[in-house]
Protein backbone atom coordinates (compact mmCIF):
# COMPACT_ATOMS: atom_id res chain seq x y z
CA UNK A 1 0.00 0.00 0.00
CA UNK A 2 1.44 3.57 -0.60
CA UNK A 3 2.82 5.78 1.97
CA UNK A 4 3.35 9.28 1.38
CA UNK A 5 7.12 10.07 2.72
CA UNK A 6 7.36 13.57 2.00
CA UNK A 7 7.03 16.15 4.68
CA UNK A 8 4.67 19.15 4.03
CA UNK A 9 2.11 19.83 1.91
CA UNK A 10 3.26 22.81 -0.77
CA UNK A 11 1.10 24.54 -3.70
CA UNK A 12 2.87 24.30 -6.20
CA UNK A 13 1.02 25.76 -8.93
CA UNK A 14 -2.84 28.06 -8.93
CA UNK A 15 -4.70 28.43 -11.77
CA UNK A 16 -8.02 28.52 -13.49
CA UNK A 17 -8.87 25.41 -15.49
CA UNK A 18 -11.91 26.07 -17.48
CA UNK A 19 -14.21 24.61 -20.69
CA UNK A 20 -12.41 20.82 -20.12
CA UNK A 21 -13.47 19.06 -23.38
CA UNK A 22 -13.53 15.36 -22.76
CA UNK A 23 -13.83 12.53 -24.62
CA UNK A 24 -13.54 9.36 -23.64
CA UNK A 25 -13.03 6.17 -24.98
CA UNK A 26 -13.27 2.40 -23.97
CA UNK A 27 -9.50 0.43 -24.34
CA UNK A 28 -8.06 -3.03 -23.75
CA UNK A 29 -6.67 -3.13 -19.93
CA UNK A 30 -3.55 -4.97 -21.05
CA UNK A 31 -2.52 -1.76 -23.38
CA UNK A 32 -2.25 0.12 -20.28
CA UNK A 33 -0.45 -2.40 -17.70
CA UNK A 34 2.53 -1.34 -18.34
CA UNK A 35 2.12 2.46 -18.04
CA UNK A 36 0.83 2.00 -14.71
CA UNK A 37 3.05 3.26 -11.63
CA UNK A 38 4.11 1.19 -9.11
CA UNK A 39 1.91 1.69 -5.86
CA UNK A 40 -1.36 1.91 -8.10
CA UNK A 41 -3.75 -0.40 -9.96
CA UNK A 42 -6.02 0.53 -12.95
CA UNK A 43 -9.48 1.46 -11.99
CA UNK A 44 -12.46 0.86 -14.29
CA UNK A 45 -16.04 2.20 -14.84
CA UNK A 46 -18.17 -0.43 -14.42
CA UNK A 47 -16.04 -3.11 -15.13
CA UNK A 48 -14.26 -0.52 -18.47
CA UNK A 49 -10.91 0.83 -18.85
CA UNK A 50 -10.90 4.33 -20.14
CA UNK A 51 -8.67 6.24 -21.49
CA UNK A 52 -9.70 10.28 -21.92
CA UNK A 53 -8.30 13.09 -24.05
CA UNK A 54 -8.86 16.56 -22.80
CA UNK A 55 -8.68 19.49 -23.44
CA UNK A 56 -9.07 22.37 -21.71
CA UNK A 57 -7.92 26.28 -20.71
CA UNK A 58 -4.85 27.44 -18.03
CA UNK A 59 -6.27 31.00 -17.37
CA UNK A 60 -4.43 33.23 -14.26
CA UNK A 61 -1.68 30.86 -14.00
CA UNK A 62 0.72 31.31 -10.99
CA UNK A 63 3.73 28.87 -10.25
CA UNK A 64 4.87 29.04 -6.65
CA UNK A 65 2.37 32.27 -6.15
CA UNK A 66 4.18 33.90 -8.86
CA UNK A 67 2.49 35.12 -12.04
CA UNK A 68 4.84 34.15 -15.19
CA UNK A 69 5.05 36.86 -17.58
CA UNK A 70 3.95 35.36 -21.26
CA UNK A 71 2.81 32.23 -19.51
CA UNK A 72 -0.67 32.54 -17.60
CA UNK A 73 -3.18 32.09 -20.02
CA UNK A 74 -2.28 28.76 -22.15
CA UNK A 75 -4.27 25.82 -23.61
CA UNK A 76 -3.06 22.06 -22.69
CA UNK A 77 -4.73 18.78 -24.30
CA UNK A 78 -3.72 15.28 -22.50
CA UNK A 79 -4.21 12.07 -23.05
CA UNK A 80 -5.02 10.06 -19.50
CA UNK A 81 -6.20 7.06 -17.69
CA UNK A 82 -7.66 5.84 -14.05
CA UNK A 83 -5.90 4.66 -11.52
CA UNK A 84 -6.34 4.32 -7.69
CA UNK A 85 -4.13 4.44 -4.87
CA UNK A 86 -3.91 2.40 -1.17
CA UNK A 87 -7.21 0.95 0.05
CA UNK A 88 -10.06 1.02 2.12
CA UNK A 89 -10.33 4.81 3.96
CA UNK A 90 -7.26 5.63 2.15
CA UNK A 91 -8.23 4.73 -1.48
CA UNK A 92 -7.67 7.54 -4.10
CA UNK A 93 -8.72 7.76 -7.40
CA UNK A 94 -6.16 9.22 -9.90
CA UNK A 95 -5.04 9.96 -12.99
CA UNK A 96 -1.90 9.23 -15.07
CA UNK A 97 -0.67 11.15 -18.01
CA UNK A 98 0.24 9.17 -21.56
CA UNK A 99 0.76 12.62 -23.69
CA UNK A 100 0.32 16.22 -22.41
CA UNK A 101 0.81 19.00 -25.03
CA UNK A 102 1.10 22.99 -24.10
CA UNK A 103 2.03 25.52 -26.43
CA UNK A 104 4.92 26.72 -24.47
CA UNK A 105 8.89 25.18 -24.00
CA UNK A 106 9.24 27.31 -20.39
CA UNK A 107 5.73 25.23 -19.06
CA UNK A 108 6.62 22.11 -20.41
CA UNK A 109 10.39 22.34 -19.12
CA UNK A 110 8.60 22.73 -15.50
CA UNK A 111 6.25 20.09 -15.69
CA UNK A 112 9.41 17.46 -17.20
CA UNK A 113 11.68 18.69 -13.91
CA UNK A 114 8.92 19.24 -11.00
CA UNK A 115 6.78 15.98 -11.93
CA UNK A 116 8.35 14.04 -15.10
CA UNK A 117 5.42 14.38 -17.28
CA UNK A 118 5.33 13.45 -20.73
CA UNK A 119 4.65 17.65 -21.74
CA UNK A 120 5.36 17.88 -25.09
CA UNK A 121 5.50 21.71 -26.50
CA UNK A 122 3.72 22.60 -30.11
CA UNK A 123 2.05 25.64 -31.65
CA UNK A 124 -1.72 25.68 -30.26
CA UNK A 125 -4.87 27.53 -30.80
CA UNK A 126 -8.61 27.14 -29.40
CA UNK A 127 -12.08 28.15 -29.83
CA UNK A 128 -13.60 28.04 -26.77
CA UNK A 129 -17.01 30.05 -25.30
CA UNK A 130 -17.77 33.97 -26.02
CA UNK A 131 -21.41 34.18 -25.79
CA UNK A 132 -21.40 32.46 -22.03
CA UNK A 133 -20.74 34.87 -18.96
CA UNK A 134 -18.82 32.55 -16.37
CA UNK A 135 -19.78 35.44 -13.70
CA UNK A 136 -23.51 34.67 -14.43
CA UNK A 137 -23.32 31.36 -15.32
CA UNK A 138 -25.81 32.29 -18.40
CA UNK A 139 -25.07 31.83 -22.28
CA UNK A 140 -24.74 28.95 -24.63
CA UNK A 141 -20.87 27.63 -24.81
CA UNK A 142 -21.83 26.33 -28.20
CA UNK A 143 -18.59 24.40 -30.23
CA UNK A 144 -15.75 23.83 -28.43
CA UNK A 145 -12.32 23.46 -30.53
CA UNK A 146 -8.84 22.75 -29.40
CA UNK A 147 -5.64 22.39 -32.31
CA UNK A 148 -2.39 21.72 -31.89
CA UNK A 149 0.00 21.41 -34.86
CA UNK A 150 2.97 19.25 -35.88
CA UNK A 151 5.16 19.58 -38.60
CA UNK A 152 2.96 18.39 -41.64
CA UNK A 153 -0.40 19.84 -40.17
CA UNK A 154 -2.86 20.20 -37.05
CA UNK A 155 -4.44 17.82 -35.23
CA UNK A 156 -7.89 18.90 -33.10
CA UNK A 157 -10.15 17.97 -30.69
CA UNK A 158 -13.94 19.30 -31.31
CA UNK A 159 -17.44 19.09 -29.42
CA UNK A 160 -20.71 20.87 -28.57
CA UNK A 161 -22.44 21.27 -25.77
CA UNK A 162 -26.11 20.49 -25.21
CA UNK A 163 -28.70 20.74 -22.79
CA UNK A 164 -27.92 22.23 -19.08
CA UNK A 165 -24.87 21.76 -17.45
CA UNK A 166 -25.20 19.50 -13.81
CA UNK A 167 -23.25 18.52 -11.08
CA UNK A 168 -23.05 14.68 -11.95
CA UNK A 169 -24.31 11.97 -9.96
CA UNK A 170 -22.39 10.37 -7.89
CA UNK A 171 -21.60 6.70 -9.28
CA UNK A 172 -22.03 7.96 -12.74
CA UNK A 173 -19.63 7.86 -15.84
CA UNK A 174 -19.85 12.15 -15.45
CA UNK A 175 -18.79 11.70 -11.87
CA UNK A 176 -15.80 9.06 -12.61
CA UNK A 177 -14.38 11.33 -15.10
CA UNK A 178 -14.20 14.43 -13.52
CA UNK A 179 -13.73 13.91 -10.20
CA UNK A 180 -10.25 13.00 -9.54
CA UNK A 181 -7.88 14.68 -7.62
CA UNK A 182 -5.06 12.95 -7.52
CA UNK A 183 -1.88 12.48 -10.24
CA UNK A 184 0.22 9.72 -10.59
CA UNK A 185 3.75 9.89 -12.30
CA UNK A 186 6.45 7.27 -12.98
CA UNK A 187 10.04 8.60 -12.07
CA UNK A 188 13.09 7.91 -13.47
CA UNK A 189 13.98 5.57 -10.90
CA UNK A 190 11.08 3.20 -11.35
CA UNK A 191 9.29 4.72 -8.08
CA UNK A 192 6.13 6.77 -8.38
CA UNK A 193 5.13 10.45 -6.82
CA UNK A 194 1.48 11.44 -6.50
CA UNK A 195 -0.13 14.83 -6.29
CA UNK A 196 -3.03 16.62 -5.47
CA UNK A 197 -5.28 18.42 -7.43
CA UNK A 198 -7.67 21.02 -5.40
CA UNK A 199 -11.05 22.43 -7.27
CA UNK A 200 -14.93 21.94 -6.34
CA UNK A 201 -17.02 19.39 -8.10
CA UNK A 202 -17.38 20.88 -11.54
CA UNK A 203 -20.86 21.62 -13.72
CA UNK A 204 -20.80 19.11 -16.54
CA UNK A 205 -22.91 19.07 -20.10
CA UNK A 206 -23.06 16.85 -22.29
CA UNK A 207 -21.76 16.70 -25.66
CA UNK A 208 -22.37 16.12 -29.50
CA UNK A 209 -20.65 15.76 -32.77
CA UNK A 210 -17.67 14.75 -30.75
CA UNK A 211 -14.46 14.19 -32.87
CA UNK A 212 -10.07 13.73 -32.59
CA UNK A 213 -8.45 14.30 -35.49
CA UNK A 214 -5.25 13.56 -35.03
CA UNK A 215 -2.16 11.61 -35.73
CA UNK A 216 -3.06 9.26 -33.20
CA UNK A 217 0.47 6.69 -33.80
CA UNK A 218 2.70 10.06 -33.36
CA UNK A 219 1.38 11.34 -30.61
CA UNK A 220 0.47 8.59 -28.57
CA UNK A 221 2.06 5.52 -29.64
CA UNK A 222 0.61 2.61 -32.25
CA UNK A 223 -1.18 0.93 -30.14
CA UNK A 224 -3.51 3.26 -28.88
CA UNK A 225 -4.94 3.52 -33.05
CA UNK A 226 -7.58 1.22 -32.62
CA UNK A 227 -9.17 2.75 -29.50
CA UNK A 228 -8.97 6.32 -30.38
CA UNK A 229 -9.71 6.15 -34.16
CA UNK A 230 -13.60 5.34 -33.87
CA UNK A 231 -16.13 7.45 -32.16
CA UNK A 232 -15.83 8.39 -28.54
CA UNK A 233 -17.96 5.96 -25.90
CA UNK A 234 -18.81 9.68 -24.42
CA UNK A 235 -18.20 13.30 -24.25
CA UNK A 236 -18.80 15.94 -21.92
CA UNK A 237 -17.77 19.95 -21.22
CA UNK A 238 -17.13 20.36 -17.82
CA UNK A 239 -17.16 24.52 -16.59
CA UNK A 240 -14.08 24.17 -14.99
CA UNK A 241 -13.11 26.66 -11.94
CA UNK A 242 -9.78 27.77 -10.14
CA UNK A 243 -7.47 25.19 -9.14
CA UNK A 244 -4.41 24.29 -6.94
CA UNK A 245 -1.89 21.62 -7.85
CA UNK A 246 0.08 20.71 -4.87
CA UNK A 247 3.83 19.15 -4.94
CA UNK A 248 4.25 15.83 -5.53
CA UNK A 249 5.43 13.27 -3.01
CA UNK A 250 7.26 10.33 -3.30
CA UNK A 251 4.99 7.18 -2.46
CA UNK A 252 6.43 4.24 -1.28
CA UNK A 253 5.07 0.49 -1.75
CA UNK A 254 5.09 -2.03 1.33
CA UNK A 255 6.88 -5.15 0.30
């Protein structure tokens, strides 16, 4: 079972994370075995292994309290799984990280050094809500777009929302999707560090004419083709809010 073995608790990074586009999609367990970091197990969804690629807004970004001129407003899109962590009272549900891509070298330098995650840095451009007022909470976020290019063209990540956003149930595919607070990371060494993520439950719609279009063997590895190259199981917008992302500690499995 892990132990955390680190001494204090330290926020690391502050932030909004707002209009998370996710879509999710249904893959083989055994694809993911071996990304998994020691001191966690793969969770599932009623009985399914997902795997999720997000994307989403860093707005009012501030790393160690300070504000990084160039670098506070920023789009990111991931590719990420479930995992959970001890047992019992102590069980946490988490996520790991397969691909994360930012527009900027500086962020992605941090993330590498601070956590080891797989940040990747490429041009990057969104469409995400003008005509809904997050102060009132009133508007229709309409399409949702998020691009990111590589050297022969761009890749994206599109939805629409529908309906009225919601708090999800708990026990519901909404509910295991967006609330985890908790990141997982290999280390060089073969050990594992987890963090924590800090936000309130989010507001969640649903979405339509989800699509990736991407180069899904360069960015992620071959065999993740088959799963992300058909339709997405499910998508969802989640409203997003201000976050904190604590340091990570080093977790340490009982023999």
């Amino acid at each position: 079972m892990p132990d955390n073995v680190t001494a204090r608790r330290v926020p690391f990074l502050t932030a909004e994370w707002r209009w998370l586009a996710m879509l999710n999609y249904s893959i083989d367990p055994a694809i993911l075995a071996p990304l998994v970091p020691r001191g966690t197990s793969l969770d599932s969804w009623n009985g399914e292994t997902l795997v999720s690629v997000v994307g989403f807004r860093f707005l009012r970004t501030r790393l160690l309290g300070v504000p990084l001129p160039l670098h506070r407003d920023f789009d990111e899109v991931n590719l990420r799984f479930y995992v959970r962590a001890g047992s019992g009272e102590n069980s946490r549900r988490g996520v790991v990280f397969i691909r994360e891509i930012v527009p900027r070298r500086a962020i992605a330098l941090v993330a590498r050094l601070a956590y080891n995650e797989p940040y990747l840095a490429l041009p990057m451009r969104s469409v995400t809500p003008s005509a809904y007022s997050l102060a009132s909470r009133t508007g229709e976020p309409g399409r949702i777009e998020y691009a990111w290019k590589d050297a022969r063209a761009w890749n994206t990540l599109t939805l629409s929302a529908k309906g009225d956003p919601s708090i999800p149930e708990r026990g519901s595919e909404e509910d295991f999707i967006t609330e985890h607070y908790w990141g997982y990371t290999r280390q060089r060494d073969g050990g594992s560090v987890e963090y924590e993520v800090a936000h309130p439950r989010w507001r969640v719609w649903q979405g339509e004419d989800a699509r990736l279009e991407c180069d899904v063997s360069a960015f992620y590895g071959e065999q993740f083709v088959s799963a992300l190259s058909g339709r997405p199981r499910s998508a969802f917008l989640a409203e997003g809010s201000p976050i904190t992302v604590y340091g990570p500690k080093r977790i340490r499995v009982s023999a």
